[in-house]
C-alpha atoms as a PDB file:
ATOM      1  CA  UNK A   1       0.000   0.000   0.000  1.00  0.00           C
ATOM      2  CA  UNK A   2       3.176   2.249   0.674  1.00  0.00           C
ATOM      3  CA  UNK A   3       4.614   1.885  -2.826  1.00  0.00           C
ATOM      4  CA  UNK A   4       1.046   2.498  -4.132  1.00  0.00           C
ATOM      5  CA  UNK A   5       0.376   5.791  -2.274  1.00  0.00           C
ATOM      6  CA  UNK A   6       4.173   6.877  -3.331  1.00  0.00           C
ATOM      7  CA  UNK A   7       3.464   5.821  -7.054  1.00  0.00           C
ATOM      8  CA  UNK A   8       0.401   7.768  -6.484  1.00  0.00           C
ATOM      9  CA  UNK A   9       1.701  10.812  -5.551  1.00  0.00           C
ATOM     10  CA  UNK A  10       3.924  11.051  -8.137  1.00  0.00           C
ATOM     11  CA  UNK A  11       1.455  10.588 -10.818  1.00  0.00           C
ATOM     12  CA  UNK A  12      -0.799  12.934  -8.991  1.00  0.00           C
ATOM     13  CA  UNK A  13       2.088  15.910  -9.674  1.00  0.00           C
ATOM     14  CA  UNK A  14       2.334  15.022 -12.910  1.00  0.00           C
ATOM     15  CA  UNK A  15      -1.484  15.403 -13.321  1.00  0.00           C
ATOM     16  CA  UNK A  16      -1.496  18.638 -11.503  1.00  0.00           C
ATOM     17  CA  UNK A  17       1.160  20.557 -13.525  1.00  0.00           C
ATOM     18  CA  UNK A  18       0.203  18.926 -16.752  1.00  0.00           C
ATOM     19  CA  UNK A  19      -0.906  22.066 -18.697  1.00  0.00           C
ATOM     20  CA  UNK A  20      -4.827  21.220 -19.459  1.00  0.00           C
ATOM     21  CA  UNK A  21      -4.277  21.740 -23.241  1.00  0.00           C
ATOM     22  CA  UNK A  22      -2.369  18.643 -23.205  1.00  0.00           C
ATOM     23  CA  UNK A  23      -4.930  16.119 -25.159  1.00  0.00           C
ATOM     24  CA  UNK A  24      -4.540  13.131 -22.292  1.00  0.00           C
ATOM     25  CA  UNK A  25      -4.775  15.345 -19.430  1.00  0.00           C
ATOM     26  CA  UNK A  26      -8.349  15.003 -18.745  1.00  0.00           C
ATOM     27  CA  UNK A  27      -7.553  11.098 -18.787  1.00  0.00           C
ATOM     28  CA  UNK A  28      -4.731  11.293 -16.480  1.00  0.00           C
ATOM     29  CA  UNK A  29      -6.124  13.925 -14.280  1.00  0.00           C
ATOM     30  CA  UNK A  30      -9.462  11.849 -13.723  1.00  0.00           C
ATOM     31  CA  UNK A  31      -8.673   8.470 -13.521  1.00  0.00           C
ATOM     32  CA  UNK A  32      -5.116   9.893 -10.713  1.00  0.00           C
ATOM     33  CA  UNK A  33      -8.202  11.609  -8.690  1.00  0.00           C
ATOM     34  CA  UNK A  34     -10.304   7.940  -8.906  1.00  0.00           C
ATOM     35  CA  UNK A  35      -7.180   5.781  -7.716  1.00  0.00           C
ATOM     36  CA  UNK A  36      -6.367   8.596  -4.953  1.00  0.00           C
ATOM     37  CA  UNK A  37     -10.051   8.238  -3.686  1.00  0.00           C
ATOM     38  CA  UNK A  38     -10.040   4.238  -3.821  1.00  0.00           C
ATOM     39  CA  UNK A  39      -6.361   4.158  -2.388  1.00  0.00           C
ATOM     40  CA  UNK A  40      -7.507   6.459   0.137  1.00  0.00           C
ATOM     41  CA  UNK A  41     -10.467   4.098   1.406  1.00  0.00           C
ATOM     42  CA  UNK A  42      -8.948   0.810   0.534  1.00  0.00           C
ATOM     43  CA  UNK A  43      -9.570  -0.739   4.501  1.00  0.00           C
ATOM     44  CA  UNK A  44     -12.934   1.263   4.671  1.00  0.00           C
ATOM     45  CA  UNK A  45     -16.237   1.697   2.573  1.00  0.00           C
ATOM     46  CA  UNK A  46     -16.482   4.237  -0.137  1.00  0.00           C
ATOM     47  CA  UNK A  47     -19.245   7.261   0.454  1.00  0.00           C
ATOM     48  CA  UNK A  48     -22.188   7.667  -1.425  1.00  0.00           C
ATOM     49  CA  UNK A  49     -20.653  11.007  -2.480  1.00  0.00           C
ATOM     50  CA  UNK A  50     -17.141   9.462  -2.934  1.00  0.00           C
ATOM     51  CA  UNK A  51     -18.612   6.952  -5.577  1.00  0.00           C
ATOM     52  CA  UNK A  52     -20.827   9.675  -7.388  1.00  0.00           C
ATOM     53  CA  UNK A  53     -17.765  11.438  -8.035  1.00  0.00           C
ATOM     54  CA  UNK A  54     -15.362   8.652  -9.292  1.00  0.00           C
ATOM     55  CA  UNK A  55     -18.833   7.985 -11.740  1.00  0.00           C
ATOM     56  CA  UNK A  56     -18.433  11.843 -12.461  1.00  0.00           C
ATOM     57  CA  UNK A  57     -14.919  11.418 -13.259  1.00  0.00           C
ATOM     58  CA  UNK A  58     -15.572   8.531 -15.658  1.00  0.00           C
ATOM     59  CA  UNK A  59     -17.968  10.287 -17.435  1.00  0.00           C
ATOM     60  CA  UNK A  60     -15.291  13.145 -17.797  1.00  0.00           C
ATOM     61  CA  UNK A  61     -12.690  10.371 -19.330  1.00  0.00           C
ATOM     62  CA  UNK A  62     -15.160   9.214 -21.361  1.00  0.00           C
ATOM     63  CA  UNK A  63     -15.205  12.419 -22.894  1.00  0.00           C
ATOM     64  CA  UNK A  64     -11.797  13.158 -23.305  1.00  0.00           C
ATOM     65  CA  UNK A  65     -11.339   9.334 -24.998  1.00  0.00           C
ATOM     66  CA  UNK A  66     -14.301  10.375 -27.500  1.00  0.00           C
ATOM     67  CA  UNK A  67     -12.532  13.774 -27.905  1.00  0.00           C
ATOM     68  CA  UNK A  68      -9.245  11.927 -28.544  1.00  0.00           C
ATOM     69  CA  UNK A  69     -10.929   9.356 -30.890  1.00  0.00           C
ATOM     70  CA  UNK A  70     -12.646  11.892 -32.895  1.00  0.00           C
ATOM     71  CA  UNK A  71      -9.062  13.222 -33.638  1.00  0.00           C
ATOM     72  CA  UNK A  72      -8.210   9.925 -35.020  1.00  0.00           C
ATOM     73  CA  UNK A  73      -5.915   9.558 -31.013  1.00  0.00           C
ATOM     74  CA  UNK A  74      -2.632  10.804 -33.186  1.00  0.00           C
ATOM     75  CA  UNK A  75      -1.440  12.831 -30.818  1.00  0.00           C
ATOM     76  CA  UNK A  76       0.691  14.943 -33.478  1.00  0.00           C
ATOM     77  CA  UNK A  77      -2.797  15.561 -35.319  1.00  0.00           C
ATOM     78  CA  UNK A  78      -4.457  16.202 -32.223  1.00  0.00           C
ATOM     79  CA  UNK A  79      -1.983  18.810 -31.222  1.00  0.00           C
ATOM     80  CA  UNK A  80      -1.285  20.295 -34.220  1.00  0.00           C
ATOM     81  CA  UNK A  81       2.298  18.800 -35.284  1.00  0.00           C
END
């Protein structure tokens, strides 16, 4: 559980400071917040409000994966290269 939460936190500031224009961020940004929420509560039960917003956050990866597969997921098309 140590090396998780460590791993964790370092994908967590990479989500943070990723500038949001960055096509994947909503994907690594949401799914970082879901694992820190389920890491958080592994030994315990999740909230009603904790599990409404990991299903909020899927929603919001969803969209950025349909965003990213409209743009055919080249990430040089997608940002313009």
């Amino acid at each position: 559980m140590k090396r998780a939460s460590s791993g964790l936190a370092e994908t967590l500031e990479l989500a943070y400071t990723t500038a949001e224009h960055h096509p994947y961020w909503a994907v690594l940004y949401h799914a970082v917040e879901i694992s820190k929420i389920a890491l958080e509560k592994w030994n315990s039960d999740l909230t009603a409000d904790q599990i409404s917003e990991m299903s909020w956050r899927c929603d919001e990866i969803k969209m950025g994966l349909d965003r990213l597969s409209s743009k055919g997921g080249s990430l040089k098309a997608i940002m313009g290269i």
